[in-house]
C-alpha atoms as a PDB file:
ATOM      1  CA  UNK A   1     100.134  84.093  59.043  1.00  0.00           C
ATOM      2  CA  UNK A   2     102.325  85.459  61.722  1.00  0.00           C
ATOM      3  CA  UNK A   3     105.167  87.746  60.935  1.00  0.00           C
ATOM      4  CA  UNK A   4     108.703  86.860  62.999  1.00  0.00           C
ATOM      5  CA  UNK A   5     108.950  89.685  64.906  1.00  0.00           C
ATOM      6  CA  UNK A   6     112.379  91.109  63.313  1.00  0.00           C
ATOM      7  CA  UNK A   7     110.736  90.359  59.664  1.00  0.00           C
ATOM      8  CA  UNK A   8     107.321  92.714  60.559  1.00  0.00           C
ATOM      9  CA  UNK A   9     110.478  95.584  61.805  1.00  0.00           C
ATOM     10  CA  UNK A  10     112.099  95.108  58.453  1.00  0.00           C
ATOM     11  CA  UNK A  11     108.349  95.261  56.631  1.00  0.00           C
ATOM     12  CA  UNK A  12     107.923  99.186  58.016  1.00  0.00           C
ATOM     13  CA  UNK A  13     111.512 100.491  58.012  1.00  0.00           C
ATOM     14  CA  UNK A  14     111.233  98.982  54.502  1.00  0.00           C
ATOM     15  CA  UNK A  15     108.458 101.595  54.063  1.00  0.00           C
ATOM     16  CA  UNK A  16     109.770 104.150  56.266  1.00  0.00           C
ATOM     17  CA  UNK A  17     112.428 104.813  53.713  1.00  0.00           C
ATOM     18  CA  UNK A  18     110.342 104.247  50.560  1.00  0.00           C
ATOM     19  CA  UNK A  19     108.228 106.746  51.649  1.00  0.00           C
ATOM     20  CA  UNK A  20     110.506 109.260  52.955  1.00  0.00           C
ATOM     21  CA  UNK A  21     109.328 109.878  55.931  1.00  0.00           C
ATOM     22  CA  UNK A  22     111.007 110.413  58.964  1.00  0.00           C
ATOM     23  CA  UNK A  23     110.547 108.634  62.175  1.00  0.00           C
ATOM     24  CA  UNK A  24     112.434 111.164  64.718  1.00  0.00           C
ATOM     25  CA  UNK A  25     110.860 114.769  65.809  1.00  0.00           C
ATOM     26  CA  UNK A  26     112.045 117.961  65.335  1.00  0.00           C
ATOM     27  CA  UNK A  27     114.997 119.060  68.246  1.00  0.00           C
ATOM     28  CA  UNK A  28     112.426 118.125  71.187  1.00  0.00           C
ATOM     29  CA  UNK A  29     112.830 121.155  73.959  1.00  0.00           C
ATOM     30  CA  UNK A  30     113.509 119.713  77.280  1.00  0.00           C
ATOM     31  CA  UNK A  31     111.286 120.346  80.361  1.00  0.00           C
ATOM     32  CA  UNK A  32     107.359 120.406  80.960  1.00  0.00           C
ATOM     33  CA  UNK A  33     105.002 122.567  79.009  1.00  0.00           C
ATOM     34  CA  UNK A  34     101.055 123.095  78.706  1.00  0.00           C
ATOM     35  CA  UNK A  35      99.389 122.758  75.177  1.00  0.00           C
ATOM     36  CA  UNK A  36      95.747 124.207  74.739  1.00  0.00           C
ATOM     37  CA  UNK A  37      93.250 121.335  73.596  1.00  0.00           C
ATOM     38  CA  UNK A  38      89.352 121.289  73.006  1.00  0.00           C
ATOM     39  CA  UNK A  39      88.025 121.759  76.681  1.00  0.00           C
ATOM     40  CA  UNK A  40      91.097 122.644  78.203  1.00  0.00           C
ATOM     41  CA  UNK A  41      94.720 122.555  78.678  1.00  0.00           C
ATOM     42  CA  UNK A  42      97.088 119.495  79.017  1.00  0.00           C
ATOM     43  CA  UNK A  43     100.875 119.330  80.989  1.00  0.00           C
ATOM     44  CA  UNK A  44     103.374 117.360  79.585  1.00  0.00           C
ATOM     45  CA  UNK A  45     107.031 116.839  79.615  1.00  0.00           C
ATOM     46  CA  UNK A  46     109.842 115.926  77.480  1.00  0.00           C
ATOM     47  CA  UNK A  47     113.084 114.339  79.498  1.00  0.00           C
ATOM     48  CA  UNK A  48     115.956 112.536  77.999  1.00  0.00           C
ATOM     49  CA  UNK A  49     118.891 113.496  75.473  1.00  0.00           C
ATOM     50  CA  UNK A  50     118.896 110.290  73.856  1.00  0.00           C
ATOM     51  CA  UNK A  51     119.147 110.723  69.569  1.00  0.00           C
ATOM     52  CA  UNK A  52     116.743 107.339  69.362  1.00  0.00           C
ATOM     53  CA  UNK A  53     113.087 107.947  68.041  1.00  0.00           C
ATOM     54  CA  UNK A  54     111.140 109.706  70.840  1.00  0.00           C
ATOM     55  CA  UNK A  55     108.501 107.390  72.958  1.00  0.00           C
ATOM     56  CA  UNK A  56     105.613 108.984  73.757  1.00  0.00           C
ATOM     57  CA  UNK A  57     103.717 107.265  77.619  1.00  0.00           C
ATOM     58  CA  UNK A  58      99.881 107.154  77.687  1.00  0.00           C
ATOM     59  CA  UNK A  59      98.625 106.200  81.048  1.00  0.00           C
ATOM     60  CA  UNK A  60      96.239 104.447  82.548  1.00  0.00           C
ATOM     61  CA  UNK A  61      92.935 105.454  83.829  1.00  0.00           C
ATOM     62  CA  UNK A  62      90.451 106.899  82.530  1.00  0.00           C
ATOM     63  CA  UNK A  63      91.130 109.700  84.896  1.00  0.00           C
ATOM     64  CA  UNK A  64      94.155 109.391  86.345  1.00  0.00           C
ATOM     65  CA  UNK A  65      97.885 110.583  85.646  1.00  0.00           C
ATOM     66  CA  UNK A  66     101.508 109.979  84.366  1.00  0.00           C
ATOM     67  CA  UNK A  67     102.955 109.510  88.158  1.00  0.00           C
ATOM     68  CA  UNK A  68     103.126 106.466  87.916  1.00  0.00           C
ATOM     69  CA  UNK A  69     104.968 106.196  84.849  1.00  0.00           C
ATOM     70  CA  UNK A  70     108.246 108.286  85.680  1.00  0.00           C
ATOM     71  CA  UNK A  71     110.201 104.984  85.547  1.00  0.00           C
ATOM     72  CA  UNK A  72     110.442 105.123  82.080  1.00  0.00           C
ATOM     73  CA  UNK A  73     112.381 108.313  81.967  1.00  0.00           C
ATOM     74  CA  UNK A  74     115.194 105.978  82.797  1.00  0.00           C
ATOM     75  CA  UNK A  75     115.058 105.379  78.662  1.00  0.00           C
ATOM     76  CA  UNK A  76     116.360 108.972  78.085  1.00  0.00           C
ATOM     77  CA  UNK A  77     119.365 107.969  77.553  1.00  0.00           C
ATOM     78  CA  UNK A  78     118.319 106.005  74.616  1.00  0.00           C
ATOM     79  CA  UNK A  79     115.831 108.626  73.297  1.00  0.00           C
ATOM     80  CA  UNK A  80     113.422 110.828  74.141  1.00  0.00           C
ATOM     81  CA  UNK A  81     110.425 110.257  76.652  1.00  0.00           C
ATOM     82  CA  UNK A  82     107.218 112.458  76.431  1.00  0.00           C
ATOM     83  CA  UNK A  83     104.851 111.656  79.257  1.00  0.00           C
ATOM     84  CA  UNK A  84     102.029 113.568  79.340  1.00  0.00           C
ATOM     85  CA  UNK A  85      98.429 113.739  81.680  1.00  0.00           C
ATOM     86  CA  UNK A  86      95.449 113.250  79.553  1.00  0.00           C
ATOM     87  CA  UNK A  87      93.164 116.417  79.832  1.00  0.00           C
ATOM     88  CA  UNK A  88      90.411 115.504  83.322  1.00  0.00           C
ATOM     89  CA  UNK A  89      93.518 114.321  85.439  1.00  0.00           C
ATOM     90  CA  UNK A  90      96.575 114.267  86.809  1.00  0.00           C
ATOM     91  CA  UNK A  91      98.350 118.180  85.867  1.00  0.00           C
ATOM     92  CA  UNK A  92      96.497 118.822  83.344  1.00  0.00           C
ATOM     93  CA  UNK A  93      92.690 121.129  83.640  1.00  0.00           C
ATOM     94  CA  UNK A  94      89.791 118.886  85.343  1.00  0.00           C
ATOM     95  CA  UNK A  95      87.029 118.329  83.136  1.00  0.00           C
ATOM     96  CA  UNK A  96      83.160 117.567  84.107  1.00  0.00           C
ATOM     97  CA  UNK A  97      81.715 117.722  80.717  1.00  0.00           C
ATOM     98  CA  UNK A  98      80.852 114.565  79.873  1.00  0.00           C
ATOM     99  CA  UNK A  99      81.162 115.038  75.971  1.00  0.00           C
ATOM    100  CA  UNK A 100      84.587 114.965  76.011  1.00  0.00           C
ATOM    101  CA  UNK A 101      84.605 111.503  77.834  1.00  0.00           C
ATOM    102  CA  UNK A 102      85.071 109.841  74.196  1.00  0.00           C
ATOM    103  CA  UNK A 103      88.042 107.811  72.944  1.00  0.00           C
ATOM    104  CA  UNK A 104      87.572 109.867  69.743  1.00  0.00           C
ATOM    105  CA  UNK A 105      88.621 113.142  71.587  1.00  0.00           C
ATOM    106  CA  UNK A 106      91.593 111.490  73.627  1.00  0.00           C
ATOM    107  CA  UNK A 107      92.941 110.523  70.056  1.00  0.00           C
ATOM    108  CA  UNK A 108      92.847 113.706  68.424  1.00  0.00           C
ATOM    109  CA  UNK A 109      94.421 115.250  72.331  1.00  0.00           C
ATOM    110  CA  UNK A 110      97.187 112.434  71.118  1.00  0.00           C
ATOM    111  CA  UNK A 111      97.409 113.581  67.735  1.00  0.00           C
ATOM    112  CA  UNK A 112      97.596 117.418  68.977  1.00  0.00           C
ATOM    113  CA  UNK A 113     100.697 116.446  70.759  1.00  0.00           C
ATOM    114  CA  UNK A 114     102.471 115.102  68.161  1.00  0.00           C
ATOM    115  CA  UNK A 115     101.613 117.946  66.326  1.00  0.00           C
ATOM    116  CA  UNK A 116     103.326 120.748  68.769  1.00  0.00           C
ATOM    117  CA  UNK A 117     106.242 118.167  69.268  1.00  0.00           C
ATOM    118  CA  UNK A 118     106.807 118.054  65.142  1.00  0.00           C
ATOM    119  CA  UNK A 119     106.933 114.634  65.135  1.00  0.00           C
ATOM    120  CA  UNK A 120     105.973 112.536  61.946  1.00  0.00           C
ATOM    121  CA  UNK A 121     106.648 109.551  63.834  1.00  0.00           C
ATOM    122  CA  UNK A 122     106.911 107.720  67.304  1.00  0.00           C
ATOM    123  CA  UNK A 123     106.988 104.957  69.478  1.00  0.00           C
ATOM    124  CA  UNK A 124     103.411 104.410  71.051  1.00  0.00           C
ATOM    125  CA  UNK A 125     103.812 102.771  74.861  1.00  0.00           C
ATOM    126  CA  UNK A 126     100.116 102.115  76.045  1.00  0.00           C
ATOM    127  CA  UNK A 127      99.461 100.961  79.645  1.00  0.00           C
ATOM    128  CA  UNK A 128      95.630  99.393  80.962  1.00  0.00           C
ATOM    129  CA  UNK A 129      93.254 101.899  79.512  1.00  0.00           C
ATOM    130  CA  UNK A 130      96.145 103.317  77.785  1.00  0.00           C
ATOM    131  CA  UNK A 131      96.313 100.128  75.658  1.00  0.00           C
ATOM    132  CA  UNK A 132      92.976 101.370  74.148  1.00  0.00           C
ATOM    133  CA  UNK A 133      94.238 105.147  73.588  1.00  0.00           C
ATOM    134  CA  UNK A 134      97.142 103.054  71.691  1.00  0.00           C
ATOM    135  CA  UNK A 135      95.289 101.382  69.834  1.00  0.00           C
ATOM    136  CA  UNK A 136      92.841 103.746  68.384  1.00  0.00           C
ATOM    137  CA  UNK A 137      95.132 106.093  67.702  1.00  0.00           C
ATOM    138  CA  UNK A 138      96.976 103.494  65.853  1.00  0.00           C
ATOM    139  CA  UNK A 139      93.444 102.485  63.624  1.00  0.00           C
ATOM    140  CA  UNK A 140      93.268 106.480  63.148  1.00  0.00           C
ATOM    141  CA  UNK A 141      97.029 107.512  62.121  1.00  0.00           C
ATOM    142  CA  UNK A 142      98.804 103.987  61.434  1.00  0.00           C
ATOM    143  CA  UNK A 143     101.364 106.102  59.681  1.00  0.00           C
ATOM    144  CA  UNK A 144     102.355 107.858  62.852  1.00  0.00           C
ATOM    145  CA  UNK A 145     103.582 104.873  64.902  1.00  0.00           C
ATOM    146  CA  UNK A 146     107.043 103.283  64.408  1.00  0.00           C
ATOM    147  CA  UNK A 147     105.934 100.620  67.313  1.00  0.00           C
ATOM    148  CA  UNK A 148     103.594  99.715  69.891  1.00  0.00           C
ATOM    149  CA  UNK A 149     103.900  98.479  73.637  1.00  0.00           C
ATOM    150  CA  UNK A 150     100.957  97.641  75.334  1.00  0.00           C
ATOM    151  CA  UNK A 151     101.088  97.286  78.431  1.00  0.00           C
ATOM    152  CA  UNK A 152      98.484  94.793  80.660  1.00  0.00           C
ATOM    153  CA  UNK A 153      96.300  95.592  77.513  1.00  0.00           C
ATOM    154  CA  UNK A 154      92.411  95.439  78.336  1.00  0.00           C
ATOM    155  CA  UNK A 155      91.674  95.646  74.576  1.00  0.00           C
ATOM    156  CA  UNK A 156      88.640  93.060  75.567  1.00  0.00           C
ATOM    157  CA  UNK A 157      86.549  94.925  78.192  1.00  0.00           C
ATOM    158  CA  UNK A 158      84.047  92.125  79.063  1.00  0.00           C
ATOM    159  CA  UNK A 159      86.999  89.232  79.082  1.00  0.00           C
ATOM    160  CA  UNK A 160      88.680  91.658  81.302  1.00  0.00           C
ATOM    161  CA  UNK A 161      84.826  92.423  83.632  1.00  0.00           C
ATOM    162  CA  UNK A 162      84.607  87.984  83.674  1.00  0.00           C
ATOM    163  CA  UNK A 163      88.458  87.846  84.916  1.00  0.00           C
ATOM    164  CA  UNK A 164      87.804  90.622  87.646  1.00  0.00           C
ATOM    165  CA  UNK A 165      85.001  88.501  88.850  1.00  0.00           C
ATOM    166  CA  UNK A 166      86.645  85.144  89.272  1.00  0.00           C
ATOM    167  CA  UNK A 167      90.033  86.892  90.857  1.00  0.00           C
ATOM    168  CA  UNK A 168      86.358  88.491  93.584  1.00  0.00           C
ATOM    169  CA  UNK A 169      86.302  84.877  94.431  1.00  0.00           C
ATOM    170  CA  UNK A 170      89.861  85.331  96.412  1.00  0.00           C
ATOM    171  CA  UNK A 171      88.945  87.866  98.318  1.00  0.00           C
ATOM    172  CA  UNK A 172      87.083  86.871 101.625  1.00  0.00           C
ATOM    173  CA  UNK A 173      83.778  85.550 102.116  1.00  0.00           C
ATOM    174  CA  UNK A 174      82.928  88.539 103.631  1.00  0.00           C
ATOM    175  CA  UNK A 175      84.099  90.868 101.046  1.00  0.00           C
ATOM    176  CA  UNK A 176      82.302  89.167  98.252  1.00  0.00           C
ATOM    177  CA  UNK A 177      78.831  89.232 100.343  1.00  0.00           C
ATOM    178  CA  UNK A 178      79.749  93.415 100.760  1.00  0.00           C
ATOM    179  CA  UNK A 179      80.119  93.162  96.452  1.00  0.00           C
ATOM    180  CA  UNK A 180      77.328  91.718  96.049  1.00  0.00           C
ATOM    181  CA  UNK A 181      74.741  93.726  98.531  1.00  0.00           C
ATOM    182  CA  UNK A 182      76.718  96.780  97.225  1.00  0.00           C
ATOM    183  CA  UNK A 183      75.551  95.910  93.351  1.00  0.00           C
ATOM    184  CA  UNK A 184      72.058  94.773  94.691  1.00  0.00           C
ATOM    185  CA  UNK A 185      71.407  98.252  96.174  1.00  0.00           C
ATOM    186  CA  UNK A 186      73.568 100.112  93.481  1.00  0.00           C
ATOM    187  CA  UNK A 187      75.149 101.999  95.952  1.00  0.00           C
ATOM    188  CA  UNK A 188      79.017 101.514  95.651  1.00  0.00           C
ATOM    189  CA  UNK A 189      80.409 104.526  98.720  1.00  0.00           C
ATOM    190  CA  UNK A 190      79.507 101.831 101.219  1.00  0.00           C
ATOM    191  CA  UNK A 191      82.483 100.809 103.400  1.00  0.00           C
ATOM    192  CA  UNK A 192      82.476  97.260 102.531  1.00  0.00           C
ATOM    193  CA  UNK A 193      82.459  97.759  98.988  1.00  0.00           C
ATOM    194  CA  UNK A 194      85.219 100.392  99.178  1.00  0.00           C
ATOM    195  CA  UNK A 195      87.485  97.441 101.693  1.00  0.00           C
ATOM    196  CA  UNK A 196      87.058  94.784  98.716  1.00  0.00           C
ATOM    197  CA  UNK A 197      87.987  97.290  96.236  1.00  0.00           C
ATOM    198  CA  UNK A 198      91.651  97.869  97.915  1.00  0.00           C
ATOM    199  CA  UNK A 199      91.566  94.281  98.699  1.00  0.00           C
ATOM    200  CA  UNK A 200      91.590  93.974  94.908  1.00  0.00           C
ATOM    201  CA  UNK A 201      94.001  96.624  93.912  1.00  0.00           C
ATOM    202  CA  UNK A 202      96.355  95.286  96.856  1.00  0.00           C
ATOM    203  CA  UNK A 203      96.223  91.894  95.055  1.00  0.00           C
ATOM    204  CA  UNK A 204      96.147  92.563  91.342  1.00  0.00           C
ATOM    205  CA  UNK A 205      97.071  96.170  90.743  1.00  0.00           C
ATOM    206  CA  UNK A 206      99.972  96.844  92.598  1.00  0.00           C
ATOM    207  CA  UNK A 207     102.022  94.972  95.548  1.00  0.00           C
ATOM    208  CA  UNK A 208     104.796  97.363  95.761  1.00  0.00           C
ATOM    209  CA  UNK A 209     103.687 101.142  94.933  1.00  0.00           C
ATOM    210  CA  UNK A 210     106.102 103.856  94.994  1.00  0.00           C
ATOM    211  CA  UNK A 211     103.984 105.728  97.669  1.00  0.00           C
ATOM    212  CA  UNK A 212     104.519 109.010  96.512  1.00  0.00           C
ATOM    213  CA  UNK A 213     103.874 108.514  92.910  1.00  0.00           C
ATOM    214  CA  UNK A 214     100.214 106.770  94.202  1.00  0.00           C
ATOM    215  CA  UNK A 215      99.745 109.755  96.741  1.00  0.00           C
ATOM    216  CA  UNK A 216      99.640 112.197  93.132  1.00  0.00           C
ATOM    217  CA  UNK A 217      97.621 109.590  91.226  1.00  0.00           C
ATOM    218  CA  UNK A 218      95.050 109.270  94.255  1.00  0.00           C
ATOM    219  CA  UNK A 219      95.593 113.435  94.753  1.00  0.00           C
ATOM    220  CA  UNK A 220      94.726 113.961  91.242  1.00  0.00           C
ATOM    221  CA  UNK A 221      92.106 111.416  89.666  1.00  0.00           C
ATOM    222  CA  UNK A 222      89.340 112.431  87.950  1.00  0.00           C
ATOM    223  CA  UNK A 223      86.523 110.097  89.719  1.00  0.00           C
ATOM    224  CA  UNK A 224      83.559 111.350  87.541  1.00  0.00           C
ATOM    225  CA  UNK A 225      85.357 110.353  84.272  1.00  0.00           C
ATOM    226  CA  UNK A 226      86.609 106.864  85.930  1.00  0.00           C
ATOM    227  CA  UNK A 227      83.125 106.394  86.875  1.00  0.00           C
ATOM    228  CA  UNK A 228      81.269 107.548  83.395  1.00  0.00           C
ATOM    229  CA  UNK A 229      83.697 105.427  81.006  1.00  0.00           C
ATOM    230  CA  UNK A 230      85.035 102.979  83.131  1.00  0.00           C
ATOM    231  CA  UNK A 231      82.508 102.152  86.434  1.00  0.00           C
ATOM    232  CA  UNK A 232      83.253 101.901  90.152  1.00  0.00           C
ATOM    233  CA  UNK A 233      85.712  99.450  89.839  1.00  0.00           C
ATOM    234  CA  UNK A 234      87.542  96.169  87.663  1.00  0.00           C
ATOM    235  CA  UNK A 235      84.720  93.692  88.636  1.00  0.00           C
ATOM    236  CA  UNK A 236      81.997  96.449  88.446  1.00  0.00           C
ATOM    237  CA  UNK A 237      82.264  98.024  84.973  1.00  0.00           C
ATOM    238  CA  UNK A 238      79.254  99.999  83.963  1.00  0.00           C
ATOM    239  CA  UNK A 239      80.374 102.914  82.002  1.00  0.00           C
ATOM    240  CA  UNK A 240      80.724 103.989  78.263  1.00  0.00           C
ATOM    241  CA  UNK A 241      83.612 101.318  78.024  1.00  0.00           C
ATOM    242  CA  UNK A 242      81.702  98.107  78.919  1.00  0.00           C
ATOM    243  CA  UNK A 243      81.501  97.101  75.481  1.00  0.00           C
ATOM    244  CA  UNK A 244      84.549  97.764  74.337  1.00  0.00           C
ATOM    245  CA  UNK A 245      86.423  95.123  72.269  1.00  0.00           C
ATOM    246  CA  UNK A 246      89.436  95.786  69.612  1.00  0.00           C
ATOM    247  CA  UNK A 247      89.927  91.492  69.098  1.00  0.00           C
ATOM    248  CA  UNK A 248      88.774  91.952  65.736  1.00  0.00           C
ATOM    249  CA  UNK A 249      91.378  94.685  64.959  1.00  0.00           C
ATOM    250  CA  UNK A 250      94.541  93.237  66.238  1.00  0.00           C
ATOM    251  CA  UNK A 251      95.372  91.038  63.459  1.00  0.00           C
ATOM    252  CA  UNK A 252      95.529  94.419  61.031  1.00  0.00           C
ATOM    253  CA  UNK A 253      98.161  95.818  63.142  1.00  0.00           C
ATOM    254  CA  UNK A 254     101.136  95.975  61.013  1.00  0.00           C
ATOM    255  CA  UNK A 255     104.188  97.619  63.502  1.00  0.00           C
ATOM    256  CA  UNK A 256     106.239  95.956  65.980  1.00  0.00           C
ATOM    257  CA  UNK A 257     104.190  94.985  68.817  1.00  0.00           C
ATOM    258  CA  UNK A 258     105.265  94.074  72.481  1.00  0.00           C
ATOM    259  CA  UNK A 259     102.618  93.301  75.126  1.00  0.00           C
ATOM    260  CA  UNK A 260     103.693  92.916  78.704  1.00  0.00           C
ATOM    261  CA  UNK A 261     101.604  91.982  81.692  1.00  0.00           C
ATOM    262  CA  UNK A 262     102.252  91.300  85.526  1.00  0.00           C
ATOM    263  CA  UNK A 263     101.993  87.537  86.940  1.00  0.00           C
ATOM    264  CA  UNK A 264      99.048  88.638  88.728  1.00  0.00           C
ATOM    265  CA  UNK A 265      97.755  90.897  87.041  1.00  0.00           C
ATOM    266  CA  UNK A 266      94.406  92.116  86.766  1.00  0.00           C
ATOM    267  CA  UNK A 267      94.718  92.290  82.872  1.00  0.00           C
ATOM    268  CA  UNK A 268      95.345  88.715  82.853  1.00  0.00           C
ATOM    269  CA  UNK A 269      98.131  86.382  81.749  1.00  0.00           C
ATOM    270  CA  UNK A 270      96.173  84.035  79.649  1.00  0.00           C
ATOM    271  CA  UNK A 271      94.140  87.255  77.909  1.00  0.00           C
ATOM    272  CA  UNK A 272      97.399  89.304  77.373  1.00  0.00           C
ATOM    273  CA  UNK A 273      98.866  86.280  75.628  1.00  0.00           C
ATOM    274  CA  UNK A 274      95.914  85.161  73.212  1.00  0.00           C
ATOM    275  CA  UNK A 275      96.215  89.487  72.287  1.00  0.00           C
ATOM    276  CA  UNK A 276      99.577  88.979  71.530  1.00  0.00           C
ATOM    277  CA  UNK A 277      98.310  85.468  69.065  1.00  0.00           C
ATOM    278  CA  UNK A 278      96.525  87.452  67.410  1.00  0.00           C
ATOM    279  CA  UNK A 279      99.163  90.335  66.449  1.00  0.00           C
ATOM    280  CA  UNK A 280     101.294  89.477  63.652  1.00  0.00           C
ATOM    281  CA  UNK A 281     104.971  89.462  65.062  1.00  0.00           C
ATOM    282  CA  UNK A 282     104.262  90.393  68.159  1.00  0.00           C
ATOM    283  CA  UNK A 283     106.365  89.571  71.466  1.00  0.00           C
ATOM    284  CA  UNK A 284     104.928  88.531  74.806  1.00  0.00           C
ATOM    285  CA  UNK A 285     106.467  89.177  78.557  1.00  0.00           C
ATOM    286  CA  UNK A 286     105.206  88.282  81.658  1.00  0.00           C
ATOM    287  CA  UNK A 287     107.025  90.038  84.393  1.00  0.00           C
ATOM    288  CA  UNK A 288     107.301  87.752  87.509  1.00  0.00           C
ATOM    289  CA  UNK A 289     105.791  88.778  90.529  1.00  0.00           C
ATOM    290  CA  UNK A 290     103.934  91.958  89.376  1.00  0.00           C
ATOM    291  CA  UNK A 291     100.783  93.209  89.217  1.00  0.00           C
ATOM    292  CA  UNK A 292      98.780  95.485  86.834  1.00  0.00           C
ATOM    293  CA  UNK A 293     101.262  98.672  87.646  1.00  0.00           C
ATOM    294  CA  UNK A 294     104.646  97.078  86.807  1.00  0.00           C
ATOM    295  CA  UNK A 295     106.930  99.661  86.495  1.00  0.00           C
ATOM    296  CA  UNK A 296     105.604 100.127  89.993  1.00  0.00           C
ATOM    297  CA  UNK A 297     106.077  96.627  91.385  1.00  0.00           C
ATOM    298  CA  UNK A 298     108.970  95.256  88.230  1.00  0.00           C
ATOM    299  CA  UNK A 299     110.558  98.715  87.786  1.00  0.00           C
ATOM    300  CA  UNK A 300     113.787  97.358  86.075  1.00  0.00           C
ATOM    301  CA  UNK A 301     112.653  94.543  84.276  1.00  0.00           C
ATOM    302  CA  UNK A 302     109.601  96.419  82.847  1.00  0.00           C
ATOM    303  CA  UNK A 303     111.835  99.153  81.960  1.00  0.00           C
ATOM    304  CA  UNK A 304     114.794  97.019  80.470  1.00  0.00           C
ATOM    305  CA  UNK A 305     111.864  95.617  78.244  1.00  0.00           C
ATOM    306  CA  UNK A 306     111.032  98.316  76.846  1.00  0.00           C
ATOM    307  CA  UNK A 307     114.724  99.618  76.273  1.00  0.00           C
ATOM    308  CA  UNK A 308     115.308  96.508  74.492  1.00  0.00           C
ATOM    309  CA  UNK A 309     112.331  96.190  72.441  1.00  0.00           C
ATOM    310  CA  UNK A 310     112.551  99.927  71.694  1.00  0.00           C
ATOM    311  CA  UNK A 311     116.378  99.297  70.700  1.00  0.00           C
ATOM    312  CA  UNK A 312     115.542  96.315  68.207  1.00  0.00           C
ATOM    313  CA  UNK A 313     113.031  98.709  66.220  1.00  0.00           C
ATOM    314  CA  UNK A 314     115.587 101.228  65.951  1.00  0.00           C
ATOM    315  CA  UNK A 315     118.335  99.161  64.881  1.00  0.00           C
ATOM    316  CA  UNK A 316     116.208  97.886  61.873  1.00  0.00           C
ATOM    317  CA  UNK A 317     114.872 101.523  61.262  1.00  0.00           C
ATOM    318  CA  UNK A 318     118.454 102.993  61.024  1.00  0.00           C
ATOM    319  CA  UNK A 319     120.179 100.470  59.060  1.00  0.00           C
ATOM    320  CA  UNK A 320     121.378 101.165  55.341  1.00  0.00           C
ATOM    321  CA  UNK A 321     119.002  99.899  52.551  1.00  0.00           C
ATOM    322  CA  UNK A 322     119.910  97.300  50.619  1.00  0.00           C
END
């Protein structure tokens, strides 16, 4: 059975306050910082004056950075917004050791940050590989989150590897011939292969980049742990994440949900949506005329979402028992 969405908010401020726990942090200092984790050290930065519970940004990847998430500052005025680069990329130490490629590890890295923040609680916003992060860390600490947002989720790897493949079809003839020798030989550095990939990302990851934000990104992925957990690109996927599949798990999430996803988005309308089904309470947006980064290509309406959704959790949360 399917929660309404405001009755599943009730359900865990309900238990917020039986419990007695507390869903703000500690006074959050403002600014960027470094926090030591195992194999390394990771940047992050609080921004935002806002007295609402803090919302903490994973990003997308695996690999790559926060840039592209800065948009969502705009909620500091609300509450405050921790975005952080996950250790391999973006600020934060590069990392070649392959052991530490694990979802396991980038949950505890999660967790560690919480920790230094003194938070007992906050909103989770996950975006593309994110989504997973969100997820996981959810299954591991479901007393941690107030709420989730997942944004263009790809909590169903292979769905998300058979999508990729029929939006190939739309790129030219010649393109999809370049794929194809490219996977027959293994060797993905060739030139064709590398035109059909930004074909692809023109199409379905983002139509309107802010150019300096994807100048960072580019400047600071991690292409080794892209490549080992993820693969060479969205309709290539041959890394530790191929197999990956939370369906089964969605249905025992018990916070607020809210899933978003571009119109053309490589995550995929119709898979988004049948996430969301399967979530009790959750809420579903599709942002018109957006692709996988949308607070890239929707900035306002992808951040208004978030404001509101984030808004309608607090409301419940901070309202006198009864």
């Amino acid at each position: 059975m399917r929660l309404p969405l405001l009755a599943a908010i009730a359900l865990v401020a309900a238990c917020s306050r039986e419990d007695g726990s507390q869903a703000a942090c500690s006074a959050l200092p403002i600014g960027e910082a470094h926090l030591a984790v195992p194999g390394g050290t990771i940047w992050y930065k609080v921004s935002g004056a806002g007295k609402g519970t803090p919302v903490v940004l994973l990003h997308g990847g695996p690999g790559l950075s926060s840039y592209g998430y800065k948009p969502f500052e705009d909620l500091g005025d609300d509450r405050p917004v921790i975005r952080y680069d996950q250790l391999g990329g973006g600020k934060s130490d590069r990392i070649t050791d392959t052991t530490l490629f694990t979802i396991g590890r980038f949950v505890r890295e999660l967790d560690s940050l919480r920790s230094r923040l003194g938070c007992a609680r906050w909103h989770v916003y996950g975006h593309s590989w994110g989504s997973i992060l969100a997820v996981e860390y959810y299954r591991a600490h479901p007393d941690r989150v107030v709420s989730l947002t997942l944004g263009s989720p790809t909590l169903d790897v292979p769905a998300l590897q058979r999508l990729a493949r029929e939006l190939l079809k739309n790129l030219p003839d010649s393109s999809q011939r370049a794929v194809q020798r490219a996977e027959t030989a293994g060797r993905y550095d060739t030139p064709g292969y590398q035109a059909a990939s930004m074909q692809f990302w023109a199409l379905y990851v983002t139509r309107r980049p802010v150019q300096a934000d994807l100048d960072s990104t580019l400047a600071t992925v991690n292409a080794s742990m892209n490549y080992h957990m993820l693969g060479p690109s969205p309709f290539t996927i041959t890394g530790t994440l191929k197999t990956y599949d939370a369906s089964d798990f969605l249905p025992r999430i018990a916070v607020p949900t809210l899933l978003t996803v571009g119109e053309f988005d490589q995550a995929g309308p119709e898979l988004v949506r049948g996430f969301a089904a399967r979530i009790p309470g959750a809420r579903y947006a599709l942002i018109a005329g957006s692709g996988h980064a949308t607070a890239w290509d929707a900035r306002e309406e992808t951040v208004n979402l978030e404001r509101s959704f984030l808004r309608s959790v607090d409301s419940v949360l901070a309202a006198p028992r009864r």
